[in-house]
N, C-alpha and C. Protein backbone atom coordinates (compact mmCIF):
# COMPACT_ATOMS: atom_id res chain seq x y z
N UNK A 1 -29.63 29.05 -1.37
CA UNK A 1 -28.60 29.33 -0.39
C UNK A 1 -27.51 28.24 -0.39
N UNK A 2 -28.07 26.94 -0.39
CA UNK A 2 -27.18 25.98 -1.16
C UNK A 2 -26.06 26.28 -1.80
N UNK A 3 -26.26 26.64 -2.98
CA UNK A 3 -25.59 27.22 -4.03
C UNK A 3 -24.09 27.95 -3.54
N UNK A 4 -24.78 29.15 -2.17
CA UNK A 4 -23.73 30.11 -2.00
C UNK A 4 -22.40 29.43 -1.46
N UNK A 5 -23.42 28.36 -0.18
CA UNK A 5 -22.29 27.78 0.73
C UNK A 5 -21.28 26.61 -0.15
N UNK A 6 -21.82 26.06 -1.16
CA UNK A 6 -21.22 25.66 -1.89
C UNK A 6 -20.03 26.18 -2.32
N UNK A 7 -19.73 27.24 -2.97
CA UNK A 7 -18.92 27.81 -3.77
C UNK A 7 -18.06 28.40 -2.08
N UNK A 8 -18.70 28.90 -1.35
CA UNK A 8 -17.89 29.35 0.06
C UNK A 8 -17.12 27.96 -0.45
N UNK A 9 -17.41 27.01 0.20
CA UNK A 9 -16.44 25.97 1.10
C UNK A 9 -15.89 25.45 -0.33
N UNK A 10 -16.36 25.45 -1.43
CA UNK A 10 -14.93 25.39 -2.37
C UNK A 10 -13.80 26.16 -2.48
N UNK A 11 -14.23 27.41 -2.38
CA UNK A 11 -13.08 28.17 -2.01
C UNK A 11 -12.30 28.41 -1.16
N UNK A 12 -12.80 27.93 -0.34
CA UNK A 12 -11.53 27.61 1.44
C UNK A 12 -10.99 26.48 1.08
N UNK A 13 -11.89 25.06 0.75
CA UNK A 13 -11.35 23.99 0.84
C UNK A 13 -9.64 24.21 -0.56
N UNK A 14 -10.11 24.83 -1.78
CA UNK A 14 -8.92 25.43 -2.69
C UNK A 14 -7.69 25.93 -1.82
N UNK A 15 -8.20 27.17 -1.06
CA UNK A 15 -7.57 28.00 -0.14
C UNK A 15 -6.46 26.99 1.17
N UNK A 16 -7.25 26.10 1.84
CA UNK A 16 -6.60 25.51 2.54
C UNK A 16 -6.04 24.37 1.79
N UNK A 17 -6.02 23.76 0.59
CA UNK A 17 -5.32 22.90 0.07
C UNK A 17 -3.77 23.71 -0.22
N UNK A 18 -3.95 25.05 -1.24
CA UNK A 18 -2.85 25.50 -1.17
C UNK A 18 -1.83 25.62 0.32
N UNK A 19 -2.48 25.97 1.41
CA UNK A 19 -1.71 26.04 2.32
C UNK A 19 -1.16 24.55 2.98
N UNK A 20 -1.61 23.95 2.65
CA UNK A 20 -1.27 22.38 3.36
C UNK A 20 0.15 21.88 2.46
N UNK A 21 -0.41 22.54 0.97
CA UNK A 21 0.96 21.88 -0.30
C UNK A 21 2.00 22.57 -0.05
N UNK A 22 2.04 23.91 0.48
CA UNK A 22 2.88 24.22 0.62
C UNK A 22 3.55 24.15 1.92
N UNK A 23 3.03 24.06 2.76
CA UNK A 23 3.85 23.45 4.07
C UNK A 23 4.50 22.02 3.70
N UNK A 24 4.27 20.89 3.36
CA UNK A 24 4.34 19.69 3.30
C UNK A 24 5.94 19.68 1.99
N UNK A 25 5.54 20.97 0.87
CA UNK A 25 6.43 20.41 0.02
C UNK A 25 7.66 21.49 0.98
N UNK A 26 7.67 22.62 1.72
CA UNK A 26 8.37 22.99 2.13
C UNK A 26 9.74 22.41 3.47
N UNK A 27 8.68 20.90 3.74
CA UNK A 27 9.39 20.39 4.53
C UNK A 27 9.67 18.98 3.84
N UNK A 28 9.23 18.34 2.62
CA UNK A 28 9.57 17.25 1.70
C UNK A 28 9.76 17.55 0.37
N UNK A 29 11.49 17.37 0.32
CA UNK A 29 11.54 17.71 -1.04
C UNK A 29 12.24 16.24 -1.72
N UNK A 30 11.31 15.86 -2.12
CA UNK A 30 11.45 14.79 -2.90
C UNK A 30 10.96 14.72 -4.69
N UNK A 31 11.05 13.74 -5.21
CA UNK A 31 10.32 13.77 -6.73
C UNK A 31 9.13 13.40 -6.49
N UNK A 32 9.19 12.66 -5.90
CA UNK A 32 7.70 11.91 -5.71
C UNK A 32 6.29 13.06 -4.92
N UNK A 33 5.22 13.57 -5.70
CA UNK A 33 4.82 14.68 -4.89
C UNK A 33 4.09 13.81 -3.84
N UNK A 34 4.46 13.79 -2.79
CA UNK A 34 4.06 13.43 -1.44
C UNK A 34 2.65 14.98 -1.10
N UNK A 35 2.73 16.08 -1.28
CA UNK A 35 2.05 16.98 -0.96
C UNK A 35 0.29 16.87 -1.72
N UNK A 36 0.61 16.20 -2.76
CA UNK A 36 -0.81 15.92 -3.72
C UNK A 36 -1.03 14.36 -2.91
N UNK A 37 -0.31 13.30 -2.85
CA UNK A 37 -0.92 12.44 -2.38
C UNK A 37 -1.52 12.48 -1.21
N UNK A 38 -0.49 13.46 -0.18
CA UNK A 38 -1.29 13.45 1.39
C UNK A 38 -2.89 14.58 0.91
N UNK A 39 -2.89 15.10 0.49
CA UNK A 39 -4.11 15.96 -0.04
C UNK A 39 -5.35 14.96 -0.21
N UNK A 40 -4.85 14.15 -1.10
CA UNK A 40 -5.81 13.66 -2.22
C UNK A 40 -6.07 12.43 -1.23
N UNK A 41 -5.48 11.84 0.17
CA UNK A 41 -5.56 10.49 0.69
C UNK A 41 -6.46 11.19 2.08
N UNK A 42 -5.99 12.59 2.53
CA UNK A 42 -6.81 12.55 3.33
C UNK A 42 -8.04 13.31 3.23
N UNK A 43 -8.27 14.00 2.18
CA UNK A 43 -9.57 14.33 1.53
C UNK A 43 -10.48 12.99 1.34
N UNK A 44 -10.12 12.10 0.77
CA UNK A 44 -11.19 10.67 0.33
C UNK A 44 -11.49 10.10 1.74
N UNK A 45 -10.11 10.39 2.53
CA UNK A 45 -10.41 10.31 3.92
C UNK A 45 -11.77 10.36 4.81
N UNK A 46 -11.98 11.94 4.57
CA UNK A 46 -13.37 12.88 5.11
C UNK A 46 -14.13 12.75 4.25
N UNK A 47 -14.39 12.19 2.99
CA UNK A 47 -15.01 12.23 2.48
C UNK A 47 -16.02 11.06 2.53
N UNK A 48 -15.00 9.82 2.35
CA UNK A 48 -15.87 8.51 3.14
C UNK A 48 -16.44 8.37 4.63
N UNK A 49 -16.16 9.23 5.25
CA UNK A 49 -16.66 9.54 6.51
C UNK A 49 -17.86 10.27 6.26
N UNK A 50 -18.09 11.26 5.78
CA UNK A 50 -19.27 12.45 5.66
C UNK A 50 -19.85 11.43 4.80
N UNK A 51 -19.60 10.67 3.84
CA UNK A 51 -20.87 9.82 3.08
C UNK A 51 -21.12 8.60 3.93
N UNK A 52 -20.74 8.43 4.62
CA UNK A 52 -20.76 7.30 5.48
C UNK A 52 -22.02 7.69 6.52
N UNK A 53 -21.94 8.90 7.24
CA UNK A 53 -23.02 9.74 8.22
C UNK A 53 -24.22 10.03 7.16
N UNK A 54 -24.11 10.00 6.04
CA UNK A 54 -25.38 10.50 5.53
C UNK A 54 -25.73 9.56 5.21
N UNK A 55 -25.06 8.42 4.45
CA UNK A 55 -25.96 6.89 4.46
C UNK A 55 -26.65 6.23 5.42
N UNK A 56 -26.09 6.88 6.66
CA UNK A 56 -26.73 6.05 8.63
C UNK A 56 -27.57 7.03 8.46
N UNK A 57 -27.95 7.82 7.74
CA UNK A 57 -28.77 9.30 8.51
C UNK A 57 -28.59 9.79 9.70
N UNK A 58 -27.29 10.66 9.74
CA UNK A 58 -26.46 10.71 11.33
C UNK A 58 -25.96 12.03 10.21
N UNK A 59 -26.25 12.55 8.92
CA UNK A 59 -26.36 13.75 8.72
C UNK A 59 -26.99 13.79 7.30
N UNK A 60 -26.99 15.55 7.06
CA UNK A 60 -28.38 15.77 5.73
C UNK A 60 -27.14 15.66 4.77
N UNK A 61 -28.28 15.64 3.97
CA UNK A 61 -27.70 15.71 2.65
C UNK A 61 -26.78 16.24 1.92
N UNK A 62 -27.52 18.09 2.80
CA UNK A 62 -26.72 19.04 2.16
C UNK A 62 -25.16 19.25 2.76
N UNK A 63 -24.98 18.35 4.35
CA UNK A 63 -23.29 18.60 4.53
C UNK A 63 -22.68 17.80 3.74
N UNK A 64 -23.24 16.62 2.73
CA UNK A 64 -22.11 16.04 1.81
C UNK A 64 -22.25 16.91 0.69
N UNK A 65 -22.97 17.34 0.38
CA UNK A 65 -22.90 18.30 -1.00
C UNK A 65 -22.01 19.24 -0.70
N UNK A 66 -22.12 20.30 0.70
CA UNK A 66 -21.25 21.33 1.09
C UNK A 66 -19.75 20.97 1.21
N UNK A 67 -19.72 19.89 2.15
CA UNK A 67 -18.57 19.61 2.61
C UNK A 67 -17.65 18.37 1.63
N UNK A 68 -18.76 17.78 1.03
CA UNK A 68 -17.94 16.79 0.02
C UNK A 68 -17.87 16.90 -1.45
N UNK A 69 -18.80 18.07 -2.03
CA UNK A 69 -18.27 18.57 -2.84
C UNK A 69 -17.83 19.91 -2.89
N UNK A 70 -18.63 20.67 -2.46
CA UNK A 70 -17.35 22.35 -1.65
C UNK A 70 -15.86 22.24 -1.36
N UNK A 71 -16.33 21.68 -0.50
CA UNK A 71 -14.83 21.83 0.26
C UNK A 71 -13.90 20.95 -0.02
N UNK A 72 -14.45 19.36 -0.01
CA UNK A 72 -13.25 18.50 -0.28
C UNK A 72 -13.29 18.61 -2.11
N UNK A 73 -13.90 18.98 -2.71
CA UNK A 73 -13.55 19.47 -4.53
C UNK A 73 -12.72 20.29 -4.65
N UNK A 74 -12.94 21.44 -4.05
CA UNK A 74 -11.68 22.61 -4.16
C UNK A 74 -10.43 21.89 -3.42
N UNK A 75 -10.56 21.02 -2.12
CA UNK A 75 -9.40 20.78 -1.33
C UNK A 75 -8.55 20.04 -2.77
N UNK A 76 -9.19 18.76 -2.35
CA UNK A 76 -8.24 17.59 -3.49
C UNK A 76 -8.03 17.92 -4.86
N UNK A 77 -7.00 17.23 -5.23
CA UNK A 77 -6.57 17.54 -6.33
C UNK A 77 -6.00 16.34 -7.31
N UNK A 78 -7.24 15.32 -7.66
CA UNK A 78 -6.82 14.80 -8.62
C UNK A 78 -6.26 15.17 -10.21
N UNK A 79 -6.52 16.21 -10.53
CA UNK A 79 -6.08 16.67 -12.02
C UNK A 79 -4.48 17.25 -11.51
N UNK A 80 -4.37 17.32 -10.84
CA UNK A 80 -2.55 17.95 -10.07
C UNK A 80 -1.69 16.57 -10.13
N UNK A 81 -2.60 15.60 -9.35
CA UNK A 81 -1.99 14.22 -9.41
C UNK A 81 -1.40 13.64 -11.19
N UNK A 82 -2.54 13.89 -11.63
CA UNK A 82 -2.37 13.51 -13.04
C UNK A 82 -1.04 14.02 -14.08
N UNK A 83 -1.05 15.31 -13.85
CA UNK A 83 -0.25 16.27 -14.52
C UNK A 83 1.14 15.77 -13.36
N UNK A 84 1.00 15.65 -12.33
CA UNK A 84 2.41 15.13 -11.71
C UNK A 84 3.15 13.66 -12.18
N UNK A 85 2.24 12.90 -12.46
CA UNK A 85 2.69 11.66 -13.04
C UNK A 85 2.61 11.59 -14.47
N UNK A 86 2.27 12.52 -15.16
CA UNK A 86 2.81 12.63 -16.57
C UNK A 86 3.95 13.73 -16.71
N UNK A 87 4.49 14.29 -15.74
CA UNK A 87 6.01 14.85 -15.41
C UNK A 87 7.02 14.04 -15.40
N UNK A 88 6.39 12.84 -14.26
CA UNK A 88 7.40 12.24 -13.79
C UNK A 88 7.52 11.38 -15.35
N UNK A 89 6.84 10.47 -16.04
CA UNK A 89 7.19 10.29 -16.85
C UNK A 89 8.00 10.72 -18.39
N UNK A 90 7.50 12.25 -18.30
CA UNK A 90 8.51 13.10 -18.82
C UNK A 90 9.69 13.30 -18.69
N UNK A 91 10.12 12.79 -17.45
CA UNK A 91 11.68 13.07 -17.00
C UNK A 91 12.22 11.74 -16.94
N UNK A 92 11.60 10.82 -17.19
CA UNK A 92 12.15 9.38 -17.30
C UNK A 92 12.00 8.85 -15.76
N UNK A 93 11.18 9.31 -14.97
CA UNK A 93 11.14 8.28 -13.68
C UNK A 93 9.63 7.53 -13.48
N UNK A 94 9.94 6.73 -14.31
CA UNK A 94 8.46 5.75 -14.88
C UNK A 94 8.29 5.25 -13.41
N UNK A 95 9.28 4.45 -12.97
CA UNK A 95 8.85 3.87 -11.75
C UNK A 95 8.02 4.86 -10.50
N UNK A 96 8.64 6.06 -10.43
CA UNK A 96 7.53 6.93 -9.99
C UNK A 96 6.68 7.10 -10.13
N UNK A 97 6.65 7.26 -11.42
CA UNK A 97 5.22 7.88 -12.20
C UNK A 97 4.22 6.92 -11.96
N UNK A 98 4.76 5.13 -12.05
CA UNK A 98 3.79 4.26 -11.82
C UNK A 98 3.13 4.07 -10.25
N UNK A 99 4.32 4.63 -9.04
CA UNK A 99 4.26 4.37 -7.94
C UNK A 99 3.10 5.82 -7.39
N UNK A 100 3.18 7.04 -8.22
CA UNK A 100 2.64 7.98 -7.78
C UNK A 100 1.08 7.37 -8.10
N UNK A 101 0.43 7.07 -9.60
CA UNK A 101 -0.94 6.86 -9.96
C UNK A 101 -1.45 5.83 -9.13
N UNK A 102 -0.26 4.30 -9.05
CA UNK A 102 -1.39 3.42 -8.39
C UNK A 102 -1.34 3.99 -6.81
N UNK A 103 -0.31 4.27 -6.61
CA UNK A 103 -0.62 4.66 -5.23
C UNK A 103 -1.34 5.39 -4.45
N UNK A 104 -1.13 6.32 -4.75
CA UNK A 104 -2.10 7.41 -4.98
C UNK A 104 -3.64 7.17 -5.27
N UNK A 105 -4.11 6.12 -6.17
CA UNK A 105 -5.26 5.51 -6.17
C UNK A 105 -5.74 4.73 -5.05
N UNK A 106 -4.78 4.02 -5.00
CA UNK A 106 -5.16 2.51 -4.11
C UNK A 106 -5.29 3.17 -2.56
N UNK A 107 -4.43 4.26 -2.19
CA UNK A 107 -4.42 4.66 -0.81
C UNK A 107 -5.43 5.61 -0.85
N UNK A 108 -6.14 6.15 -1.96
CA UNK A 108 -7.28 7.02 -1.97
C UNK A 108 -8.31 6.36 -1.52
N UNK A 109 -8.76 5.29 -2.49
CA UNK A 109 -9.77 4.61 -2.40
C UNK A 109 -9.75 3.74 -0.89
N UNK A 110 -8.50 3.65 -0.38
CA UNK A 110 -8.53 2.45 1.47
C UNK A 110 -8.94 3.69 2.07
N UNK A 111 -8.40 4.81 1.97
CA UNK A 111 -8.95 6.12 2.56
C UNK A 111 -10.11 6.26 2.77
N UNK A 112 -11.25 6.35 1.64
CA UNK A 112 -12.09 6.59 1.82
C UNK A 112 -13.38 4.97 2.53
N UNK A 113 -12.72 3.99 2.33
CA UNK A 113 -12.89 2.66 2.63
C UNK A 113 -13.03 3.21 4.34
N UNK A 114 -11.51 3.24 4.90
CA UNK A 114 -11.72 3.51 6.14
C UNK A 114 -12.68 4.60 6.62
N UNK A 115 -12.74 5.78 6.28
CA UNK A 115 -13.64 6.40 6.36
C UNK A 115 -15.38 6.38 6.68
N UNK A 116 -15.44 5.58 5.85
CA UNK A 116 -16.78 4.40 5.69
C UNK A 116 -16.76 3.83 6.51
N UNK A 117 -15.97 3.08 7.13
CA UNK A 117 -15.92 2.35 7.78
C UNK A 117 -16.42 2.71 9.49
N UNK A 118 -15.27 4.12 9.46
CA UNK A 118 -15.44 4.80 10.82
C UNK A 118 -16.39 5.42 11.04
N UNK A 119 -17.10 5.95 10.02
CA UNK A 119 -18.86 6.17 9.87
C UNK A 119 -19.49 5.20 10.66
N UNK A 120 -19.58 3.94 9.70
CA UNK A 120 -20.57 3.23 10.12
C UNK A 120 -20.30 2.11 11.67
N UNK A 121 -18.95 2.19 12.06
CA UNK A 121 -18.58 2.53 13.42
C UNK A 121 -19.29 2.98 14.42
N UNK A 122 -19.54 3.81 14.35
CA UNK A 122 -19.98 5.15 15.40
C UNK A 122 -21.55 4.71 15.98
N UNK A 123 -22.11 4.94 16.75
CA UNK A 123 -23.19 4.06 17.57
C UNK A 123 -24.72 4.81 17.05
């Protein structure tokens, strides 16, 4: 049964990523994709949070499997990130391209840092 809810909450989490990119790029139109980074920063977000509750045992197992690979796998979109910063370098805006990967990294990974953090927070 695992299995099923799995593939469910990948497919919403897919489902509601599309809807988030497209609100975000509909109201930011810039080069820089701001719509993959807010994705990809606040996915690692929930994600260090939900691994954070299952390391306290404050939840099972199976909501990080469901919810952190279901849902936040289909949500985020690192391979989008990738293909966006080998655009930007395609078009000659290196400094983007460099500002999209590390950034995009570095605010992923404090993301999920805080996350962790606010986990192991909690009483």
């Amino acid at each position: 049964m695992t299995v099923v809810f799995l593939a469910l909450a990948g497919g919403v989490g897919a489902a509601v990523r599309f809807i988030v990119d497209g609100l975000i790029r509909s109201r930011l139109r810039t080069a820089l994709p701001w719509a993959t980074i807010l994705i990809n920063v606040s996915g690692s977000l929930v994600l260090g949070f939900v691994g954070g509750l299952v390391v306290r045992g404050h939840a099972p197992d199976s909501l990080q499997l469901v919810l952190g690979t279901g849902f936040l796998g289909g949500y985020t979109t690192f391979s989008t990130a990738s293909v966006e910063t080998i655009r930007l370098v395609q078009s000659g805006r290196t400094g983007l391209a460099l500002t999209n990967a590390v950034g995009s990294l570095v605010a992923s990974v404090g993301a999920a840092a805080v996350g962790l953090w606010i986990a192991f927070a909690l009483p």
